[in-house]
N, C-alpha and C. Protein backbone atom coordinates (compact mmCIF):
# COMPACT_ATOMS: atom_id res chain seq x y z
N UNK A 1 17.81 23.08 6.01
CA UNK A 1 16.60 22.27 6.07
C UNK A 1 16.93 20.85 5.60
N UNK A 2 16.30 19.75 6.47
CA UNK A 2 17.09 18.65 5.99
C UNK A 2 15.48 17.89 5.24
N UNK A 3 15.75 16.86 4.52
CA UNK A 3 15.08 15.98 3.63
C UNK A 3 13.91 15.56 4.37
N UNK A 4 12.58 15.47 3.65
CA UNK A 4 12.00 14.57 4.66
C UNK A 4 11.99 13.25 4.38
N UNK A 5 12.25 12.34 5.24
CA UNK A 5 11.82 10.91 5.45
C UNK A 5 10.14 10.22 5.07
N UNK A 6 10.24 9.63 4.24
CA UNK A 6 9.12 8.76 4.27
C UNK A 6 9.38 7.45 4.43
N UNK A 7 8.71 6.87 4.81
CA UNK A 7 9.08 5.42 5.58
C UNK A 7 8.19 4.32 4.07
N UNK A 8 6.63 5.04 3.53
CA UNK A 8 5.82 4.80 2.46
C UNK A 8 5.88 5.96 1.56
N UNK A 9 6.54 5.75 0.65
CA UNK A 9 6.60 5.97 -0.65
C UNK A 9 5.32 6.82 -1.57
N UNK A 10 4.21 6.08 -1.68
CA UNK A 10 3.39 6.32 -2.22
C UNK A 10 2.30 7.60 -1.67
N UNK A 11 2.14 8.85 -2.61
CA UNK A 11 1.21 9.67 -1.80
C UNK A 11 -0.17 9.49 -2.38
N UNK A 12 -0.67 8.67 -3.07
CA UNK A 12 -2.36 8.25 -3.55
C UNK A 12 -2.13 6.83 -2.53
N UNK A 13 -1.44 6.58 -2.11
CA UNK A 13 -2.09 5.02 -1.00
C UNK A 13 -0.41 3.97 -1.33
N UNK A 14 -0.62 3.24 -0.66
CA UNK A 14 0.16 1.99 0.10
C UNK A 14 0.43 0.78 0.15
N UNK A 15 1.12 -0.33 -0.60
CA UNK A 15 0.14 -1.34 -0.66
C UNK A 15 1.70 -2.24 -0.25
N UNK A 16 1.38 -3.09 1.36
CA UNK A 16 2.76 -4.11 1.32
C UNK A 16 2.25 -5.39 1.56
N UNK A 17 2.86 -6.50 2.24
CA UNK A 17 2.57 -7.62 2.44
C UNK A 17 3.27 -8.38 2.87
N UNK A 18 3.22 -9.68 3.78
CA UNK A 18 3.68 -10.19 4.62
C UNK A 18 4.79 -11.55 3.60
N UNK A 19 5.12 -11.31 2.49
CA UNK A 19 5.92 -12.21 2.12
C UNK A 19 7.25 -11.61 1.83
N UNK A 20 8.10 -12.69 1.73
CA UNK A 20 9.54 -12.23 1.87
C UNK A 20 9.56 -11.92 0.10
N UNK A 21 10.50 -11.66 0.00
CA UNK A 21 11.54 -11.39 -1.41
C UNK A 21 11.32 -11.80 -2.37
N UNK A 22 11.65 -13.77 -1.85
CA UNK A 22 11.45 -14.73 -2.49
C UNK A 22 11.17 -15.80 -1.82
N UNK A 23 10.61 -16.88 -2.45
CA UNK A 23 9.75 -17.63 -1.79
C UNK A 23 10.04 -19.00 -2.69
N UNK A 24 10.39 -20.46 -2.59
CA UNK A 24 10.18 -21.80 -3.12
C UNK A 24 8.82 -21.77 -3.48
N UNK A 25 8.61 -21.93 -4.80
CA UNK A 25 6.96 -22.14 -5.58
C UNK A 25 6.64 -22.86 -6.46
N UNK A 26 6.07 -24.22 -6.19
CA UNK A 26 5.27 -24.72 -6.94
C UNK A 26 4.37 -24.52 -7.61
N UNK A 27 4.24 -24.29 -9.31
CA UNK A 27 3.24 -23.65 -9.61
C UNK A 27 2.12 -24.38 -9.82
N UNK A 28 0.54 -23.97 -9.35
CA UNK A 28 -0.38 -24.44 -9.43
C UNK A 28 -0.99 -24.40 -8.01
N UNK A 29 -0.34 -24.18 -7.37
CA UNK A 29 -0.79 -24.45 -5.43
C UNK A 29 -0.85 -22.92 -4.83
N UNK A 30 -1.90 -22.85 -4.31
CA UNK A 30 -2.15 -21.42 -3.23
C UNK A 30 -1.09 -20.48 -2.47
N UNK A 31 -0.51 -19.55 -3.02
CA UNK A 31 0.26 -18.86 -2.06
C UNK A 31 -0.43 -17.80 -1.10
N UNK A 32 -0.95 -18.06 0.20
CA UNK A 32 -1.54 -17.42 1.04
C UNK A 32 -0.69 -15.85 1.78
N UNK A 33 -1.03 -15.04 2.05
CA UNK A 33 -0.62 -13.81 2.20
C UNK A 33 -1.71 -13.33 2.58
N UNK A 34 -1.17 -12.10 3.14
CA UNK A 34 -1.77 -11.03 3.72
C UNK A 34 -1.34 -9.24 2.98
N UNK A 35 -2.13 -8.79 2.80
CA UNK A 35 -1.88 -7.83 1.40
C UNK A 35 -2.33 -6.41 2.46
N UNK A 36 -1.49 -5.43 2.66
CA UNK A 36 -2.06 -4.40 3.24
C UNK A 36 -2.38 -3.35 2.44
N UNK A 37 -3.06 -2.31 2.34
CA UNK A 37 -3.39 -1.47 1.74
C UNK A 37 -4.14 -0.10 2.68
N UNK A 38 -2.91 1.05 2.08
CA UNK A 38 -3.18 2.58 3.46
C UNK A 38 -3.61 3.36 2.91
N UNK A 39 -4.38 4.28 3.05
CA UNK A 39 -4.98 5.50 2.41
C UNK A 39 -4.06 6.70 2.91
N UNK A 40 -2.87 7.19 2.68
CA UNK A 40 -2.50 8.25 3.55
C UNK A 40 -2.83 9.52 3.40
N UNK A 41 -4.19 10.13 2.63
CA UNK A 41 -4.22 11.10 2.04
C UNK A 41 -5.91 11.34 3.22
N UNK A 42 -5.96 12.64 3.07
CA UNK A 42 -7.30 13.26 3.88
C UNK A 42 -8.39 13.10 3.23
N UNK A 43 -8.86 12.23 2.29
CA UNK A 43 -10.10 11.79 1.71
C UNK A 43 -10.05 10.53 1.22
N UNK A 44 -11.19 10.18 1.25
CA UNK A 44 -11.61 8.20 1.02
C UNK A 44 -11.19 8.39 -0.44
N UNK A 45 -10.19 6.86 -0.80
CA UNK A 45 -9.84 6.55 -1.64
C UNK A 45 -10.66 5.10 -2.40
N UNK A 46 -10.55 5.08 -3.53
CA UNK A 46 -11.10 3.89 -4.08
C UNK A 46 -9.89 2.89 -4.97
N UNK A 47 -9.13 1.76 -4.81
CA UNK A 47 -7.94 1.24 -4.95
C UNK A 47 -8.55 0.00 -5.86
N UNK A 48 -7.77 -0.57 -6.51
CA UNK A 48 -7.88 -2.09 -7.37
C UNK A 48 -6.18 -2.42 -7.04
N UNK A 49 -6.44 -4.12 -7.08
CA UNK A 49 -5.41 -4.56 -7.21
C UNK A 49 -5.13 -5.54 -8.12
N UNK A 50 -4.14 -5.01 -8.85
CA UNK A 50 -3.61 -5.68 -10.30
C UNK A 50 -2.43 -6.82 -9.88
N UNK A 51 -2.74 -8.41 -10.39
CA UNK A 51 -1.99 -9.24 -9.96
C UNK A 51 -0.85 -9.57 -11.08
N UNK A 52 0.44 -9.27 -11.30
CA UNK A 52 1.22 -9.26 -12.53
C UNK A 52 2.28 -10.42 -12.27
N UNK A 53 2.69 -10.94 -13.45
CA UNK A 53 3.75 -12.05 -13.50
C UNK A 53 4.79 -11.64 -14.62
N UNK A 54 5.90 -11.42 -14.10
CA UNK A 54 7.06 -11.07 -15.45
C UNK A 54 8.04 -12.17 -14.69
N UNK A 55 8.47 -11.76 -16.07
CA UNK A 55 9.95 -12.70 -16.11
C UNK A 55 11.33 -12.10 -17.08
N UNK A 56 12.32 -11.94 -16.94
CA UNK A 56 13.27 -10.78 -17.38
C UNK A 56 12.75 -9.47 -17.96
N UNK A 57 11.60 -9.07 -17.16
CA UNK A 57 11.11 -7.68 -17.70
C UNK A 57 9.76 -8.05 -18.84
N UNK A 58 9.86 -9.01 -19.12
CA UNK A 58 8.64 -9.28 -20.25
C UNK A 58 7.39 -9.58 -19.19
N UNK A 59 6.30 -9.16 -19.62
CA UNK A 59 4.92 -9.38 -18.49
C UNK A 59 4.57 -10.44 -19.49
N UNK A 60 4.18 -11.56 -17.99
CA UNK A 60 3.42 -12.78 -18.74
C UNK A 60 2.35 -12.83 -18.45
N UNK A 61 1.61 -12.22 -17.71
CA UNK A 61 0.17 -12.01 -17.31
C UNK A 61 -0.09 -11.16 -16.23
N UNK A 62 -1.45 -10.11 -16.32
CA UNK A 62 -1.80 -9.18 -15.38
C UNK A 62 -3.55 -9.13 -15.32
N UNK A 63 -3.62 -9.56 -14.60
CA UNK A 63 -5.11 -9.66 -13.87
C UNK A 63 -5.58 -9.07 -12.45
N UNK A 64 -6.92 -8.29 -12.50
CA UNK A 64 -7.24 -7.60 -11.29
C UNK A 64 -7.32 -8.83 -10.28
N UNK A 65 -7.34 -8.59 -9.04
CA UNK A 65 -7.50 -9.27 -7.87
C UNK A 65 -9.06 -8.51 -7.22
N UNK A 66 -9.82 -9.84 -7.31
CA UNK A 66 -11.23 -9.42 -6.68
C UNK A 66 -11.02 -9.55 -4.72
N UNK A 67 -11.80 -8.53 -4.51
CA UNK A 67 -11.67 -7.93 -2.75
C UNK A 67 -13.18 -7.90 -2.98
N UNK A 68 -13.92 -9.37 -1.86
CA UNK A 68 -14.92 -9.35 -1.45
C UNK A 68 -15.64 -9.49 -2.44
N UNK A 69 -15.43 -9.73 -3.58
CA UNK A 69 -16.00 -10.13 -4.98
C UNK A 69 -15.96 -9.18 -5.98
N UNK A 70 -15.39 -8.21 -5.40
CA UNK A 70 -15.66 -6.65 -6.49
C UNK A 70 -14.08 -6.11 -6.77
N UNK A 71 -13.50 -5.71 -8.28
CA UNK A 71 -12.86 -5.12 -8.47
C UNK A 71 -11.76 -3.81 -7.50
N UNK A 72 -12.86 -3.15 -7.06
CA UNK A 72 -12.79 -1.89 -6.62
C UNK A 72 -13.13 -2.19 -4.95
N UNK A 73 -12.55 -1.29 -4.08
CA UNK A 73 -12.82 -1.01 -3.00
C UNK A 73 -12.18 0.17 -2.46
N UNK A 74 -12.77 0.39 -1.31
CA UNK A 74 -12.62 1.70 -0.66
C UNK A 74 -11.69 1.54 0.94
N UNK A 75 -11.12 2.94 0.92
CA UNK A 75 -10.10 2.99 1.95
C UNK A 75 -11.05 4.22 2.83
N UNK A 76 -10.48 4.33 3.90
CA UNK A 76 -11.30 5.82 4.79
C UNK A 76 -9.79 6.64 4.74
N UNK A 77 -9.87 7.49 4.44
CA UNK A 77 -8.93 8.83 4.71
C UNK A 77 -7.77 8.01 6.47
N UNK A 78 -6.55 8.50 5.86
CA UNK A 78 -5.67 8.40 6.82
C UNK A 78 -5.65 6.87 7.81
N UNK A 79 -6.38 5.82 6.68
CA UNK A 79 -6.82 4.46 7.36
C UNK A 79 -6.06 3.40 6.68
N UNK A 80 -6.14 1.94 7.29
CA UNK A 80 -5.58 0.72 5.85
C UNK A 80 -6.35 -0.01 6.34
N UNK A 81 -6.57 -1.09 5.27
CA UNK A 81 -7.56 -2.38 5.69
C UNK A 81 -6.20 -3.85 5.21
N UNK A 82 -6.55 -5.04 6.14
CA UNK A 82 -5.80 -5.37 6.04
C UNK A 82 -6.93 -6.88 4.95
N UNK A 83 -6.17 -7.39 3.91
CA UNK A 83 -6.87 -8.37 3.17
C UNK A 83 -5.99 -9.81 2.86
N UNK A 84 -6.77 -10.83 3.96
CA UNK A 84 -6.38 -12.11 3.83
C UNK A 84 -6.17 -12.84 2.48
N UNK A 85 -5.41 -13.55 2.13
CA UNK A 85 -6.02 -14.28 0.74
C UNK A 85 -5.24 -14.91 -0.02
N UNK A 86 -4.60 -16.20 -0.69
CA UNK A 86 -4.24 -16.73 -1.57
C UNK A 86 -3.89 -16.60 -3.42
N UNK A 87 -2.65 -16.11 -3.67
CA UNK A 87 -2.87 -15.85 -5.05
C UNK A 87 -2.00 -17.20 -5.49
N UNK A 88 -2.21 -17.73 -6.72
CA UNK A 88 -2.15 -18.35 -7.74
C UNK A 88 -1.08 -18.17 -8.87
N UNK A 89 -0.65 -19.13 -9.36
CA UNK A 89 0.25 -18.74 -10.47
C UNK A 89 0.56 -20.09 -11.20
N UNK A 90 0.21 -20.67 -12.42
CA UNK A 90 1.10 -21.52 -13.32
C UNK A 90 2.54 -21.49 -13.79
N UNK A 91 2.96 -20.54 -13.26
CA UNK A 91 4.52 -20.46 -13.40
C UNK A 91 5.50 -20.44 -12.46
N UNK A 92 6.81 -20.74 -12.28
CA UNK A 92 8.04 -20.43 -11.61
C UNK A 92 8.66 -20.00 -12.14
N UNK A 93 9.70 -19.35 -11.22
CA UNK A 93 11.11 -18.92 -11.47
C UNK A 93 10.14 -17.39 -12.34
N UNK A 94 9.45 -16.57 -11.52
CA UNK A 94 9.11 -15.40 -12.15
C UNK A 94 9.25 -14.57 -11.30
N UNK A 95 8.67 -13.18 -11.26
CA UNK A 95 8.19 -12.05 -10.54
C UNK A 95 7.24 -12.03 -10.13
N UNK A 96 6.14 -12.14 -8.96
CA UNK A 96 4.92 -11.83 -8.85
C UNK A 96 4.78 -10.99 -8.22
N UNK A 97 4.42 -9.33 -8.69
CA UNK A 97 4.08 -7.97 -8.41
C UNK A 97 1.94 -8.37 -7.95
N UNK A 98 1.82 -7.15 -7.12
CA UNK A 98 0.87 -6.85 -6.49
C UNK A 98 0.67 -5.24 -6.75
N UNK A 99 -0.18 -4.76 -7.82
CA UNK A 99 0.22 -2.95 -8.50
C UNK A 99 -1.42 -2.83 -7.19
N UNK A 100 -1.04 -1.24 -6.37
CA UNK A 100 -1.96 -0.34 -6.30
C UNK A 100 -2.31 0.44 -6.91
N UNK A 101 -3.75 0.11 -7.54
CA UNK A 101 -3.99 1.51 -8.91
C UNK A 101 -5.12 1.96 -7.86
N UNK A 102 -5.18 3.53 -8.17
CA UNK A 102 -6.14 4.76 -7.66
C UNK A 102 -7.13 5.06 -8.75
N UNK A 103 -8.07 4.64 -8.45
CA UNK A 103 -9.23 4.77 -9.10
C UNK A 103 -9.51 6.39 -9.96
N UNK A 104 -9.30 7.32 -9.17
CA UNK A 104 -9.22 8.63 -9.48
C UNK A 104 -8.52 8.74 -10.87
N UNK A 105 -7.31 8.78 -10.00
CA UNK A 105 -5.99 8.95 -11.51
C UNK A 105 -5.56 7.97 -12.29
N UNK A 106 -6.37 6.76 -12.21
CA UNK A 106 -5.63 5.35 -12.63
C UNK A 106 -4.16 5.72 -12.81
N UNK A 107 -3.79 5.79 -11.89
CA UNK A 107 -2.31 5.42 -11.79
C UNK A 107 -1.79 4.91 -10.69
N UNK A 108 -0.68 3.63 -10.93
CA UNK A 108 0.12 2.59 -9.99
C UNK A 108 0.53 4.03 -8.53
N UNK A 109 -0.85 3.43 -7.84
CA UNK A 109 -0.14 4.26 -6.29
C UNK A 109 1.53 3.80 -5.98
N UNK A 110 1.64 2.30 -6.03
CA UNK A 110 2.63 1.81 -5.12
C UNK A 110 2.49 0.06 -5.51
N UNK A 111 3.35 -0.94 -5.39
CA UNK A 111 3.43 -2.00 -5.66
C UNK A 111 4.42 -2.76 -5.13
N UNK A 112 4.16 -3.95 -4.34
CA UNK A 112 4.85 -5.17 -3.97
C UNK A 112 5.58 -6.15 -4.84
N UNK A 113 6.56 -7.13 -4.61
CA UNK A 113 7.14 -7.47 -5.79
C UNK A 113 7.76 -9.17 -4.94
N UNK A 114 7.82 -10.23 -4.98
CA UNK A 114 8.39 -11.72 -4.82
C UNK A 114 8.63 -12.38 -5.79
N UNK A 115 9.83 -12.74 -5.80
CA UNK A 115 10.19 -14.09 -6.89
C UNK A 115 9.72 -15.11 -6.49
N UNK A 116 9.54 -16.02 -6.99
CA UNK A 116 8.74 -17.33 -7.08
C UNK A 116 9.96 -18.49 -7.73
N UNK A 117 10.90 -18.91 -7.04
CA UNK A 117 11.95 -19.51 -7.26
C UNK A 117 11.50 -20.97 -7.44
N UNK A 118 11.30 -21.72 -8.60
CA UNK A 118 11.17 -23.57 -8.77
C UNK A 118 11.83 -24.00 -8.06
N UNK A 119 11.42 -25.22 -6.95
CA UNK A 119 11.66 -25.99 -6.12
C UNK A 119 13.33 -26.73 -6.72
N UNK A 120 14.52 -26.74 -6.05
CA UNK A 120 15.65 -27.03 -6.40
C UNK A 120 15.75 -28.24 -5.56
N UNK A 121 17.39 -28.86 -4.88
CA UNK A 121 17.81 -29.76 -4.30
C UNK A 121 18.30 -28.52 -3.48
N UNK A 122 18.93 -27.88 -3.74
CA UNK A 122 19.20 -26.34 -2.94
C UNK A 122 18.66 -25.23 -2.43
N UNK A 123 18.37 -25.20 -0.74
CA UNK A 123 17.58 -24.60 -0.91
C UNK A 123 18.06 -22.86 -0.05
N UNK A 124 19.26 -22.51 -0.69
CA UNK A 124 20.00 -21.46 -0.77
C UNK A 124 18.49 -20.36 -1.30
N UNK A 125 19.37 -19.37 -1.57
CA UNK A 125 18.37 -18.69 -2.34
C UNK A 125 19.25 -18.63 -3.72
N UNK A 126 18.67 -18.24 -5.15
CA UNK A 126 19.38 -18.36 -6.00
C UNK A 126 20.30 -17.37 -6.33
N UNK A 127 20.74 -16.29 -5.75
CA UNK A 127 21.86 -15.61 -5.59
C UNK A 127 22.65 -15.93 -4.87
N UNK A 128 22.74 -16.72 -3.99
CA UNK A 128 24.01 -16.84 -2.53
C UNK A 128 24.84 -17.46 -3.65
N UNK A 129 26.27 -17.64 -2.80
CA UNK A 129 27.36 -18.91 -3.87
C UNK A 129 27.10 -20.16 -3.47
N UNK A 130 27.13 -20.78 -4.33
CA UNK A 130 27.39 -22.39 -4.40
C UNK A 130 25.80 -22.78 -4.81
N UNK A 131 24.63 -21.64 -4.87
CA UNK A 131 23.35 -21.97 -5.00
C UNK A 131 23.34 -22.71 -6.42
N UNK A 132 22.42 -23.52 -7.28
CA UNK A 132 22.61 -23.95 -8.34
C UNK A 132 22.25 -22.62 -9.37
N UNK A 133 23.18 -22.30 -10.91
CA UNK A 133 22.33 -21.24 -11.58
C UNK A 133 23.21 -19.74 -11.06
N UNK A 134 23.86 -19.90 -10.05
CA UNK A 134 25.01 -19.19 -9.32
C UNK A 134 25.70 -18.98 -10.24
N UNK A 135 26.27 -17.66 -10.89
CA UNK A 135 27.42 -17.16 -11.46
C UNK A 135 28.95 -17.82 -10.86
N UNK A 136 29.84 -17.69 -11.69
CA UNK A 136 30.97 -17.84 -11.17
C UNK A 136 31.30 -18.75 -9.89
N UNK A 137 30.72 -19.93 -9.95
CA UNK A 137 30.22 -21.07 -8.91
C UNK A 137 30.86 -22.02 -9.66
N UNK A 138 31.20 -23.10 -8.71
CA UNK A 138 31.24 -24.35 -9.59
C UNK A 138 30.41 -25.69 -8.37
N UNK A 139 29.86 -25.20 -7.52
CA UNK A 139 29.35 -26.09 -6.43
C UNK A 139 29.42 -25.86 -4.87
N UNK A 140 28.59 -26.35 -4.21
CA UNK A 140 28.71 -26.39 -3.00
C UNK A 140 30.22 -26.03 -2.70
N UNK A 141 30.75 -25.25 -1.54
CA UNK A 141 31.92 -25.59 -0.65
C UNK A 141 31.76 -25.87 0.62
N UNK A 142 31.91 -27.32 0.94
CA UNK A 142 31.71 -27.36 2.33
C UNK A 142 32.62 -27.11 3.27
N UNK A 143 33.56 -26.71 2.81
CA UNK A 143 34.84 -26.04 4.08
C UNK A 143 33.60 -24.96 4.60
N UNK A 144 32.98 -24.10 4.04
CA UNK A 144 32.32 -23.44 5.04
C UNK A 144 31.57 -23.87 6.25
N UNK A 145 30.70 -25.04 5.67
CA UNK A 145 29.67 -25.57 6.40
C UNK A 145 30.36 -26.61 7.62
N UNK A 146 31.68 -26.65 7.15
CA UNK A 146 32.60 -27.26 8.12
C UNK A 146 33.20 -26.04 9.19
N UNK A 147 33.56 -25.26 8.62
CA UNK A 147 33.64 -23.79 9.63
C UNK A 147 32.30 -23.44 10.42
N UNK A 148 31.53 -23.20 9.64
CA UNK A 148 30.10 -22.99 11.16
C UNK A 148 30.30 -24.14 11.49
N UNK A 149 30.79 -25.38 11.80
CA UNK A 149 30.10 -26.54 12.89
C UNK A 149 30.71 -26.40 14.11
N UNK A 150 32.67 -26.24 13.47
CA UNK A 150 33.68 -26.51 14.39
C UNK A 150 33.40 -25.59 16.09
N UNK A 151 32.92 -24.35 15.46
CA UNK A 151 32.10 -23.66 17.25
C UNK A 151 31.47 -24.25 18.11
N UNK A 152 30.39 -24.50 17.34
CA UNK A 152 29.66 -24.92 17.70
C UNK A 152 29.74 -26.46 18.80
N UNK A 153 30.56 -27.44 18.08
CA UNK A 153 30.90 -28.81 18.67
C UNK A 153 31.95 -28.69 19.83
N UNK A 154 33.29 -27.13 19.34
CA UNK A 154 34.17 -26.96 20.64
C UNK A 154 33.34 -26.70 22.11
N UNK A 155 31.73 -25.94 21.77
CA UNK A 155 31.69 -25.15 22.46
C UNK A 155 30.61 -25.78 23.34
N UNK A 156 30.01 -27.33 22.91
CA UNK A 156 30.11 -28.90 23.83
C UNK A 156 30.61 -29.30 24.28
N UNK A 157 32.19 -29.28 23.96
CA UNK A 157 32.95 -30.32 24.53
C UNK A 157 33.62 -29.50 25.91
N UNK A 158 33.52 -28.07 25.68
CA UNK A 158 33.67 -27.32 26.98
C UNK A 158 33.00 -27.45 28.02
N UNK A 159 31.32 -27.02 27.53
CA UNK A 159 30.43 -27.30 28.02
C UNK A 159 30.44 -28.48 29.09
N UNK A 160 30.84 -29.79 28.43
CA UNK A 160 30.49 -31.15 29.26
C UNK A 160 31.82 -31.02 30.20
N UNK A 161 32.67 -30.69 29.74
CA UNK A 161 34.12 -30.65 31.00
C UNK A 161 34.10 -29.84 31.95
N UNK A 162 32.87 -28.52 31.67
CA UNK A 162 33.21 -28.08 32.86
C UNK A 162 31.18 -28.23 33.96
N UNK A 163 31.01 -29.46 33.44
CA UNK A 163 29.77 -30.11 34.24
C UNK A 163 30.67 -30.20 35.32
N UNK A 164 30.03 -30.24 36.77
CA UNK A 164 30.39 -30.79 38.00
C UNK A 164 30.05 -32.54 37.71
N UNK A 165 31.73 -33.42 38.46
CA UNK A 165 31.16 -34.64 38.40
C UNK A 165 29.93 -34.86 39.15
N UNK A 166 29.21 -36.05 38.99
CA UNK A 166 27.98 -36.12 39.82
C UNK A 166 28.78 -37.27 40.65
N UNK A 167 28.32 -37.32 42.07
CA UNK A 167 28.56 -37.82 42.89
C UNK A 167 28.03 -39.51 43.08
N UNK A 168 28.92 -40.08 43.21
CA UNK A 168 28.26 -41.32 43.05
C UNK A 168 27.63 -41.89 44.48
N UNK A 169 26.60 -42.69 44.30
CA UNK A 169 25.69 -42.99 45.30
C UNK A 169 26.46 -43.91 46.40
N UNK A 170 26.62 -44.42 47.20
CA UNK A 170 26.89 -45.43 47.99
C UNK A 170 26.29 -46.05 48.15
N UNK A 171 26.40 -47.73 47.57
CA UNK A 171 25.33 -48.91 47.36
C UNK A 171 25.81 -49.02 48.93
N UNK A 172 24.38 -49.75 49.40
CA UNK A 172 24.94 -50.38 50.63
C UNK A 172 24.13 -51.88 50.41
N UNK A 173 24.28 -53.12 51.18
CA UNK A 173 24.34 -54.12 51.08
C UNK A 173 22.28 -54.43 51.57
N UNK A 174 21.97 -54.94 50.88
CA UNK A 174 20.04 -55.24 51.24
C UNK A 174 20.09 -55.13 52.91
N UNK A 175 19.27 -54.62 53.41
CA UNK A 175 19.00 -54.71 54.98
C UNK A 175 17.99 -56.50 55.33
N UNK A 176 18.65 -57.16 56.15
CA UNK A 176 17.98 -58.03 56.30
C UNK A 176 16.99 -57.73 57.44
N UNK A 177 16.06 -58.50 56.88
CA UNK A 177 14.65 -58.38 57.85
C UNK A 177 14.59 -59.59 58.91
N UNK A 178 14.56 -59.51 60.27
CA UNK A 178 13.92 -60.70 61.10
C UNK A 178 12.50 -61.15 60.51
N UNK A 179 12.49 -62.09 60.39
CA UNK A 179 11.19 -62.75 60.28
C UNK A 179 10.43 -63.15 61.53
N UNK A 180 9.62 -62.94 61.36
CA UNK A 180 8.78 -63.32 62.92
C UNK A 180 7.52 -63.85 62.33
N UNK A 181 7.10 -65.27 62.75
CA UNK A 181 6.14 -66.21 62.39
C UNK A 181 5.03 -65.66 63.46
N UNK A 182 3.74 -65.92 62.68
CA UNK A 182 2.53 -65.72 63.04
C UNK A 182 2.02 -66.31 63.81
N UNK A 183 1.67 -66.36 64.94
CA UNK A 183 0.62 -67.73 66.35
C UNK A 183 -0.60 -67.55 65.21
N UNK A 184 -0.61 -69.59 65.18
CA UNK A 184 -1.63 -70.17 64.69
C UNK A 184 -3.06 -69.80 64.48
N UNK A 185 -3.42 -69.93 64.07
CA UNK A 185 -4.34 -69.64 63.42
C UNK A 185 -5.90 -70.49 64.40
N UNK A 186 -6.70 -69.99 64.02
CA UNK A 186 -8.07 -70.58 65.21
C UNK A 186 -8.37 -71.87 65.11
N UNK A 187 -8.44 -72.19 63.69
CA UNK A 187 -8.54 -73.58 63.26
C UNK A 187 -7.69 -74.65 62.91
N UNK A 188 -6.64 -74.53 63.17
CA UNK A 188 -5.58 -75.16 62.91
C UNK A 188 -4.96 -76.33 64.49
């Protein structure tokens, strides 16, 4: 008998969202998202969503997220609703988790998670090498960034050599026109 696969994790409900990993964040300005939330269980669920900020494991703040003005809302059995919306933060360089709690059992169904990386001169992510804050780094290397170009520019200069020449036009010399004068005029 082999394992089963779950693709979602959570068996009281679901909760993902349309942001990456990590994200450049200014703190104080709207981070807009889209927050999904699934009921996968055979009866209507009632969900809150807890908005959390840590930073090396220490929580620096956790506050519910109001849906439609109310704490609490409801899922239909075997359904998800999908919820537009902007969250907030005075800080960088943190964690910002999104907890599904189940009203029933108050307990974390399932939870989303993005770093919120302070705006750098680099805009690596802060693990790659040469990023600033990079372990065992001492700076940029641009021999790389010189290696991705060199393809790229050979693979122009091929390009244009093997254009067909274009054919050049044959000027030919103005066509002269006979002139032919007009019979006078009535009054003249």
């Amino acid at each position: 008998m082999s394992p089963e696969i779950t693709v979602m994790g959570g068996e009281l409900g679901n909760v993902f969202w349309d942001l990456p990993p990590w994200i450049v964040y200014t703190p104080g300005y709207d981070l807009g998202c889209t927050i999904y939330v699934a009921n996968p269980t055979d009866t209507e669920k009632e969900y809150t969503l807890m908005s959390r900020l840590s930073s090396n494991g220490t929580v620096i703040s956790d506050e519910a997220v109001k849906v439609f003005g109310f704490a609490w809302f409801k899922v239909a059995p075997n359904d998800f609703i999908r919820l537009r919306g902007a969250l907030r933060s005075n800080e960088s360089d943190v964690v910002l988790s999104v907890l599904l709690v189940e009203r029933e059992t108050e307990q974390i169904a399932d939870s989303v998670s993005t770093s919120l990386v302070a705006p750098t001169v680099s805009a690596l992510p802060p693990t790659w090498p040469g990023a600033p804050g990079a372990t065992g780094t001492t700076g940029f290397d641009w021999s790389s960034m010189l290696a991705m170009m060199v393809p790229i520019i050979m693979l122009g200069v091929v390009a244009s050599a093997m254009k067909p020449a274009q054919e050049k036009e044959e000027v030919l010399p103005p066509v002269r026109e006979e002139r032919k004068l007009l019979p006078p005029g009535r009054y003249e």
